[in-house]
Protein backbone atom coordinates (compact mmCIF):
# COMPACT_ATOMS: atom_id res chain seq x y z
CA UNK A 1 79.63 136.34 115.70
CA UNK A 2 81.15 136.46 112.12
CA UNK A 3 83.61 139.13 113.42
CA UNK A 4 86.61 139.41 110.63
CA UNK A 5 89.54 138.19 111.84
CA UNK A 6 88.31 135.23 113.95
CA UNK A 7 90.73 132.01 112.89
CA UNK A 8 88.85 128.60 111.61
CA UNK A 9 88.32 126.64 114.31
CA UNK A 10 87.05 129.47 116.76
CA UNK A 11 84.50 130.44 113.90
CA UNK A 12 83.20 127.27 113.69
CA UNK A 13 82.80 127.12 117.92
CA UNK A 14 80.84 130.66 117.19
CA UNK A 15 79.26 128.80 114.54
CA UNK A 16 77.83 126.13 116.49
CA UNK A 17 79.00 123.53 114.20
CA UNK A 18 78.76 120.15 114.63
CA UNK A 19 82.20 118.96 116.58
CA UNK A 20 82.65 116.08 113.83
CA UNK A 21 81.97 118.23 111.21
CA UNK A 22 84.57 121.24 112.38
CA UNK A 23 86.95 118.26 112.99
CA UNK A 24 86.46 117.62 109.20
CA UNK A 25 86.61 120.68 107.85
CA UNK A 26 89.70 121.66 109.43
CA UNK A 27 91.49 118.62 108.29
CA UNK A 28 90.32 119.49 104.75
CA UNK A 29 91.63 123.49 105.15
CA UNK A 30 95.17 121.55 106.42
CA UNK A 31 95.26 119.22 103.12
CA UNK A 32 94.36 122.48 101.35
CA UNK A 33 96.75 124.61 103.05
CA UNK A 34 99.45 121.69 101.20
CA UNK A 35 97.76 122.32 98.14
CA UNK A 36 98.32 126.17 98.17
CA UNK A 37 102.10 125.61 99.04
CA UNK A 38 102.52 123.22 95.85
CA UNK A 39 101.27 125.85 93.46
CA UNK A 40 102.49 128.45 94.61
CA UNK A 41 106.30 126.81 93.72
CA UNK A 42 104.68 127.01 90.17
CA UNK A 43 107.66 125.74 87.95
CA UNK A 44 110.01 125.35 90.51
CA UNK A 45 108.30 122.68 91.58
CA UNK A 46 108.62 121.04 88.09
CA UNK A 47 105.18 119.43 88.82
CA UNK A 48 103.12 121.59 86.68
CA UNK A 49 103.15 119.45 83.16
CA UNK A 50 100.63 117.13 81.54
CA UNK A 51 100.87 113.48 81.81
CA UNK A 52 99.96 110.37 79.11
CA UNK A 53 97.28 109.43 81.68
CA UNK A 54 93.56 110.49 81.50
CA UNK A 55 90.87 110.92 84.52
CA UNK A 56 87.30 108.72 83.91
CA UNK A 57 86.21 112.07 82.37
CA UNK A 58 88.41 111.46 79.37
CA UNK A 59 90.41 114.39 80.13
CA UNK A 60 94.44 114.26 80.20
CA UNK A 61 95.83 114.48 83.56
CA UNK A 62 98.58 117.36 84.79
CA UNK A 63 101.07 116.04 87.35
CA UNK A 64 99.78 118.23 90.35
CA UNK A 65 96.02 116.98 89.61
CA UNK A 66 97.75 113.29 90.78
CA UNK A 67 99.38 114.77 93.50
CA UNK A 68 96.90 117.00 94.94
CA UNK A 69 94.25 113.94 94.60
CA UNK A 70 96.59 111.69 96.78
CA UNK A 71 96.92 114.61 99.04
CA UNK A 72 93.08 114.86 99.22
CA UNK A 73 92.75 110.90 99.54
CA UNK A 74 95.77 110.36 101.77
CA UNK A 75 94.76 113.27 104.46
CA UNK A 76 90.98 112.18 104.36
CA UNK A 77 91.48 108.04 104.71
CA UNK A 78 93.40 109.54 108.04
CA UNK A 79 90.54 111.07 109.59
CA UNK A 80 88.35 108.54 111.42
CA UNK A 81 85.32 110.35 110.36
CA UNK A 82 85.68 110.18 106.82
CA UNK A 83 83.50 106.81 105.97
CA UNK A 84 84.41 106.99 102.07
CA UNK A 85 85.85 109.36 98.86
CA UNK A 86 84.63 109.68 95.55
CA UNK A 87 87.11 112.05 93.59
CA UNK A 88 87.00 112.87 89.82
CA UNK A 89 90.48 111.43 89.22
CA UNK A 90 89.76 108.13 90.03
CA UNK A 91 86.90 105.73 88.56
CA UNK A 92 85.72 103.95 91.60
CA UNK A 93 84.47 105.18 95.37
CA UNK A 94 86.96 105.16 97.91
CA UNK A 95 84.98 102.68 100.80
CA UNK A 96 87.14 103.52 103.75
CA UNK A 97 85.27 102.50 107.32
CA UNK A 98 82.01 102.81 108.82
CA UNK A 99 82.18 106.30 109.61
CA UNK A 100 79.74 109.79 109.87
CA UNK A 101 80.80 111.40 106.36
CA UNK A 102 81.00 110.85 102.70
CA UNK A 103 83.43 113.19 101.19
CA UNK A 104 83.18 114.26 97.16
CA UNK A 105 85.99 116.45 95.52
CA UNK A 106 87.54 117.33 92.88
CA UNK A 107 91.31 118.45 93.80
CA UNK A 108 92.45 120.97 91.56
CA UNK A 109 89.53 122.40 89.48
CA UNK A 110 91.17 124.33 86.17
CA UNK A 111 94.34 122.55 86.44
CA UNK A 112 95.22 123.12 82.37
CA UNK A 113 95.40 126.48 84.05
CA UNK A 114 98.23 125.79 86.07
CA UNK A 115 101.12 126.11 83.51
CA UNK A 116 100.00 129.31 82.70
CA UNK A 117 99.88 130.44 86.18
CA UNK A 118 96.19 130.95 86.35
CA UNK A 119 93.81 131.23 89.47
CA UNK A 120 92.72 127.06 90.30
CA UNK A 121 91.64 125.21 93.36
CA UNK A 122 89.51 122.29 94.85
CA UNK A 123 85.88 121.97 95.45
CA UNK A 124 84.52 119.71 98.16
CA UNK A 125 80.74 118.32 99.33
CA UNK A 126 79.90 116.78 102.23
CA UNK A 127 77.38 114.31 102.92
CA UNK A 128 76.09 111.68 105.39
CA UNK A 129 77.26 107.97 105.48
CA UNK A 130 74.89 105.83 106.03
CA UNK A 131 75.17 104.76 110.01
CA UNK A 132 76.85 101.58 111.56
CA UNK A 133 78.40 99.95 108.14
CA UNK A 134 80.53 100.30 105.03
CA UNK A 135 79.04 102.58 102.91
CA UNK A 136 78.41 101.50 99.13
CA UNK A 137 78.29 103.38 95.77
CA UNK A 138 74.52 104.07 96.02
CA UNK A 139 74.82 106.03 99.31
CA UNK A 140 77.09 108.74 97.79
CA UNK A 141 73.87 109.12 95.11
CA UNK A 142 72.17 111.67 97.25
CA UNK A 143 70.81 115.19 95.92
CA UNK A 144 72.17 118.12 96.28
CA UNK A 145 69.77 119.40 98.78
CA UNK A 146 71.22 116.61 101.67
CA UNK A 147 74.67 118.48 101.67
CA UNK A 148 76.02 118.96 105.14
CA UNK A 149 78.82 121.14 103.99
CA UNK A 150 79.89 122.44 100.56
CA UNK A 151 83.24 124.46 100.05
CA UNK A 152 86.24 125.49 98.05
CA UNK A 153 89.88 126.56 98.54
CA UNK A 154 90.81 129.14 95.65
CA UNK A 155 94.79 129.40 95.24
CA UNK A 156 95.28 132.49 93.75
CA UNK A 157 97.21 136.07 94.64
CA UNK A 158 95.92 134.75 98.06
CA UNK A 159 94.98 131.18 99.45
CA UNK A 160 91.09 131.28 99.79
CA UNK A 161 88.69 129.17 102.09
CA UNK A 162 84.89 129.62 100.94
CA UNK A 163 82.41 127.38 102.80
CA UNK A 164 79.18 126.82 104.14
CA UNK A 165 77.10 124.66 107.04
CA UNK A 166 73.88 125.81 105.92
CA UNK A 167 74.66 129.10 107.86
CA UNK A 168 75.34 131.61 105.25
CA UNK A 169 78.52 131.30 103.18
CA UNK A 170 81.84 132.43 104.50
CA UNK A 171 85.57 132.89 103.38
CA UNK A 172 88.59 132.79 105.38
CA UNK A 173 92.53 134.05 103.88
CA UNK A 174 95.48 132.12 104.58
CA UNK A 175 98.04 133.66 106.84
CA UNK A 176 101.11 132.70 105.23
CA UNK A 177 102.99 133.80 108.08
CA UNK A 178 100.68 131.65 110.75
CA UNK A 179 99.53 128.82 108.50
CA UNK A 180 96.10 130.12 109.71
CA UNK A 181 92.78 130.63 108.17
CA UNK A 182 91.19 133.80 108.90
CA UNK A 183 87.63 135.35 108.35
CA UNK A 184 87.84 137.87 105.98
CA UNK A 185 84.55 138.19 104.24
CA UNK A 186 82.04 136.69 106.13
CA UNK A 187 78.35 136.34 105.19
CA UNK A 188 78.97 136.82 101.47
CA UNK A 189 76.28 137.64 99.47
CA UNK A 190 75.30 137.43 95.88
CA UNK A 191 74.32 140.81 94.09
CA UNK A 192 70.88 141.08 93.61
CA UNK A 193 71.91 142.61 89.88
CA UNK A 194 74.51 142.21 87.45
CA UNK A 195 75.66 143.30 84.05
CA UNK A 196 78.47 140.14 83.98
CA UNK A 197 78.00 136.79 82.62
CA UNK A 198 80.49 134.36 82.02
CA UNK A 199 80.05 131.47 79.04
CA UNK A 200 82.74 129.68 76.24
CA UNK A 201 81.95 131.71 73.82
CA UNK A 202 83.60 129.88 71.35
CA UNK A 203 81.11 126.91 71.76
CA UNK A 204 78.41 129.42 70.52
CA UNK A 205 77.29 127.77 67.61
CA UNK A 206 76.49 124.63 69.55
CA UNK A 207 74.40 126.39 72.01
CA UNK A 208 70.51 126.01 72.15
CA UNK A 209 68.14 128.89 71.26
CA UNK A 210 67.45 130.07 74.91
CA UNK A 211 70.65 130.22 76.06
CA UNK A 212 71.54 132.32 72.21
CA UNK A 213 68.85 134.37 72.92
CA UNK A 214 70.30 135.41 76.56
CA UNK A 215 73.88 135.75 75.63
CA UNK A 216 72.74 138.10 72.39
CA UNK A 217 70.71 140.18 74.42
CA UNK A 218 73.56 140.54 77.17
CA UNK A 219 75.71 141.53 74.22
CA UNK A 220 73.36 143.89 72.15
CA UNK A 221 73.82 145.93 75.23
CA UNK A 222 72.52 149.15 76.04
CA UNK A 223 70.86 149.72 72.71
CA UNK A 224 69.27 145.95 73.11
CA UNK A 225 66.28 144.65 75.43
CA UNK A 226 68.53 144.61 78.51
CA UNK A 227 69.35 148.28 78.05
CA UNK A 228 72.43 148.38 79.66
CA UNK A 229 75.77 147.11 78.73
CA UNK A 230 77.37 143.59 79.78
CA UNK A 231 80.74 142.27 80.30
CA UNK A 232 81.72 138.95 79.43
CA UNK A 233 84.53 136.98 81.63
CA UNK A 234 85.72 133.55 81.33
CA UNK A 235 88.61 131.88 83.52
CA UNK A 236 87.97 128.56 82.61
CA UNK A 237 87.97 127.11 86.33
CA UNK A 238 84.86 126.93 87.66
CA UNK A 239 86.43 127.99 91.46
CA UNK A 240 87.38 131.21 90.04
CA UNK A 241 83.99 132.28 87.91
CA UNK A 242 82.09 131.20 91.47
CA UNK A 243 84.28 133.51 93.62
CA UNK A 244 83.99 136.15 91.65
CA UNK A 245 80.34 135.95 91.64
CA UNK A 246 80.71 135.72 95.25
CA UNK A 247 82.53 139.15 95.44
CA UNK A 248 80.67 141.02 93.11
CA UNK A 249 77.83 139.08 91.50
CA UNK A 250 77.30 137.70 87.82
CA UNK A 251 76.44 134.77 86.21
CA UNK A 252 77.87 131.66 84.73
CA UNK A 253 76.81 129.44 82.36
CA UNK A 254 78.30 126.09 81.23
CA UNK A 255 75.00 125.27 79.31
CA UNK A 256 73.96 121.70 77.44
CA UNK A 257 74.75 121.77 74.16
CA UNK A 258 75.13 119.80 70.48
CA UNK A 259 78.76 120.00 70.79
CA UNK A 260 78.73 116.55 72.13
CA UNK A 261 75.36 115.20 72.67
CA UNK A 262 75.53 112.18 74.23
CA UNK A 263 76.99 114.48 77.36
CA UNK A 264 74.62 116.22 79.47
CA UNK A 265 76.62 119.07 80.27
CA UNK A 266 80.39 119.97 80.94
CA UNK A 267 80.58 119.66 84.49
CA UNK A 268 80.12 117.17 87.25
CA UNK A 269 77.03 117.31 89.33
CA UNK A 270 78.69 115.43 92.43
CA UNK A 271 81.61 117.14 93.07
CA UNK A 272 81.53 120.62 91.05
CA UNK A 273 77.92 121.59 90.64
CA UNK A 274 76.29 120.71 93.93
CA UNK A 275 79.09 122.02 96.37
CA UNK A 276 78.76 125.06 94.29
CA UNK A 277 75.20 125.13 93.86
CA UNK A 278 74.86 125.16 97.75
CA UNK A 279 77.53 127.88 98.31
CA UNK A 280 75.79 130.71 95.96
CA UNK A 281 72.39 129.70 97.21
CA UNK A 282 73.11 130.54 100.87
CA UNK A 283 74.95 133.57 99.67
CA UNK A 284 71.17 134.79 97.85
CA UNK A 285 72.32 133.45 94.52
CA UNK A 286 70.50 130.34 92.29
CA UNK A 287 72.00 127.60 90.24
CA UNK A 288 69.63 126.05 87.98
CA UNK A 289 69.90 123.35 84.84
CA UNK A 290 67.45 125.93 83.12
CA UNK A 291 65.00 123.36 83.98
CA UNK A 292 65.42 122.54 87.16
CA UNK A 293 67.52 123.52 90.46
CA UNK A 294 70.38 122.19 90.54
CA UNK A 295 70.41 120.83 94.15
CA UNK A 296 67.00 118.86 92.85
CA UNK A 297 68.76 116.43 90.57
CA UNK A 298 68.82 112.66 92.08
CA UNK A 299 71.72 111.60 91.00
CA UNK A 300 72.19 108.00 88.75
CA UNK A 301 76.17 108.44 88.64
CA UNK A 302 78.97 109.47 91.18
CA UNK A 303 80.78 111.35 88.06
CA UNK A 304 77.24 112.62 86.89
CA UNK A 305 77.37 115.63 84.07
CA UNK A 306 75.13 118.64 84.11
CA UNK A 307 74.66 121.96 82.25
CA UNK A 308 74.48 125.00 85.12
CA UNK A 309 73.11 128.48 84.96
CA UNK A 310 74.51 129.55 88.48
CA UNK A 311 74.59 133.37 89.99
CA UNK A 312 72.56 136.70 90.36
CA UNK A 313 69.25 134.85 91.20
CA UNK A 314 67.35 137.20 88.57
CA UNK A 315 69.88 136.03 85.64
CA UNK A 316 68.92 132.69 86.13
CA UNK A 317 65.26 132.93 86.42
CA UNK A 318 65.48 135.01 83.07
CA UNK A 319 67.22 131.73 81.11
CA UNK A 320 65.20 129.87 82.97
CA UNK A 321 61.72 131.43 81.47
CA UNK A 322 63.68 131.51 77.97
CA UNK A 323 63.82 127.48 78.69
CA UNK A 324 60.84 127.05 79.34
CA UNK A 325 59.07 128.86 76.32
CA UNK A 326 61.70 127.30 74.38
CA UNK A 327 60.27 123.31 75.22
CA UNK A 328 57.15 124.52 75.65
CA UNK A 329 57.63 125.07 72.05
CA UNK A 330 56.53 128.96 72.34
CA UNK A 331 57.34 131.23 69.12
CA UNK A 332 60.31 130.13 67.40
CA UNK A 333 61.93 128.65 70.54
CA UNK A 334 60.99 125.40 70.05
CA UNK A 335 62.11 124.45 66.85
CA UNK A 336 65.88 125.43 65.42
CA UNK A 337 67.68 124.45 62.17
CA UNK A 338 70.84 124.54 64.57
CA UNK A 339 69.13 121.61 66.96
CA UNK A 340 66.59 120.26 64.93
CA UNK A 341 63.57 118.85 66.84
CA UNK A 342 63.24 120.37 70.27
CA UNK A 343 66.63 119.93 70.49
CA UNK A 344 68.47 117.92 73.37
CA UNK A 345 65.34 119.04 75.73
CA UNK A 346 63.16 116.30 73.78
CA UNK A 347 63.18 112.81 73.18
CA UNK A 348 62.00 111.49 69.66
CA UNK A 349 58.91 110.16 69.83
């Protein structure tokens, strides 16, 4: 079982998946397979510029994000399991058939990263359809915790497969010689410590006093509280800080913050945070708001915001008891000439 080397579809036999849901999964590591190929042209491909067109996020398009969403759309629609999409380049669900899944993505995460020739890839969560009819917008509004599946493709030095069934997390390497996913690090776990954290640091000044507090103390290093040294990374793609947390533990942080208030956090719960949120969990990780897991949140929106905390499971219990004295209103924590009154944590009364 789990033996490196085993291809896909034999893994998920060992596995004892579900024989719809290995049918899926392999049609999504084909459609990602396609991906892979287009970036790795890079240039040649003359696909990797910005268009005048912007996603429902508000957030200019590159040409590959198009084409790697139609690849994502087009490949799914085919499979008679898929019942409906919901992808963060286009506004609406994707109501397809009456069918056993409900498929979320988001086809190439980091993609202003792709001119620069910079790791990206696409995240993907899997959830029930609701049985014997069309599914509607309110059945892709399910929690995290009712994930079926949860997984990435990372297209970097090497093509990258990271998913889960609830059975640990696993990731496979495309062959490029064989077209063929193989196991190469199965049963990943998170480390149980870390002295890594990844954050924008240049969003700093907007941040709120626990999550200050936790970045100055990882920085104040050994001669701080911590009393050891940190190092800080930051890829800006989301599939790239994960799998390196994956490898060799860490934590991330894309943290609510005043920078633009009315926004809950940076990234999407549906489609980034939750398929992610499952993935470091089964590897021994957590992935917490600061207030709350993650895979908790009952969704109101299919392109949902959140802030994250997601890693080392000890990293994010520490911001998470820095939260919580913070709107508890403990020491100075709960009040902040940066935030003003309790800061996005509380309404005005």
């Amino acid at each position: 079982m789990n033996k490196p080397g085993t291809n896909l579809a034999d893994f998920l036999v060992e596995q004892q998946a579900e024989k719809s849901l290995a049918t899926l999964l392999l049609a999504v590591a084909d459609i990602c397979a396609e991906i892979a190929a287009l970036t790795a042209k890079g240039a040649l491909a003359k696909i990797t510029g910005k268009l005048n067109s912007q996603n429902i996020q508000g957030e200019t398009q590159t040409q590959l994000d198009v084409i790697s969403n139609d690849l994502c759309i087009d490949g799914l629609s085919k499979c008679d399991l898929v019942a409906g999409l919901a992808s963060e380049e286009v506004d609406d669900v994707c109501n397809i058939r009456a069918g056993k899944y409900l498929v979320m993505f988001d086809p190439l995460d980091g993609s202003s990263n792709v001119a620069i020739n910079v790791t990206v890839g696409t995240i993907f969560s899997v959830l029930n359809a609701p049985e014997g009819r069309m599914p509607i917008e309110a059945d892709y509004l399910q929690p995290g915790s009712k994930q079926v599946a949860a997984g990435y493709a990372l297209y970097g030095p090497a093509t990258m497969l990271v998913f889960t069934i609830g059975k640990g997390t696993h990731g496979f390497t495309l062959d490029s010689e064989t077209q063929t996913f193989v196991l190469t690090h199965p049963n990943m776990r998170v480390a149980e410590t870390t002295s890594e954290f990844a954050i924008n640091a240049s969003n700093e000044r907007f941040w709120e006093p626990p999550i200050q507090r936790y970045i100055n103390e990882c920085k104040a290093g050994e001669e701080g509280v911590r009393g050891r040294d940190f190092n800080m990374r930051w890829v800006a793609s989301m599939v790239a800080e994960v799998h390196r947390i994956l490898l060799r533990g860490g934590v991330y942080l894309y943290p609510r913050d005043s920078k633009k208030p009315l926004k809950a956090g940076r990234l999407r719960l549906m489609y980034e945070l939750n398929p992610m949120s499952m993935l470091v969990e089964q590897a021994g990780g957590q992935s917490s708001t600061g207030e709350m897991r993650v895979m908790d949140i009952v969704p109101e929106q299919v392109h949902q915001r959140a802030p994250v905390i997601i890693g080392t499971a000890q990293e994010v219990s520490l911001v998470e008891r820095y939260t919580q004295a913070f709107v508890s209103g403990d020491v100075q924590k709960g009040f902040s000439p940066l935030f003003g009154e309790r800061s996005l944590f509380h309404k005005k009364q």
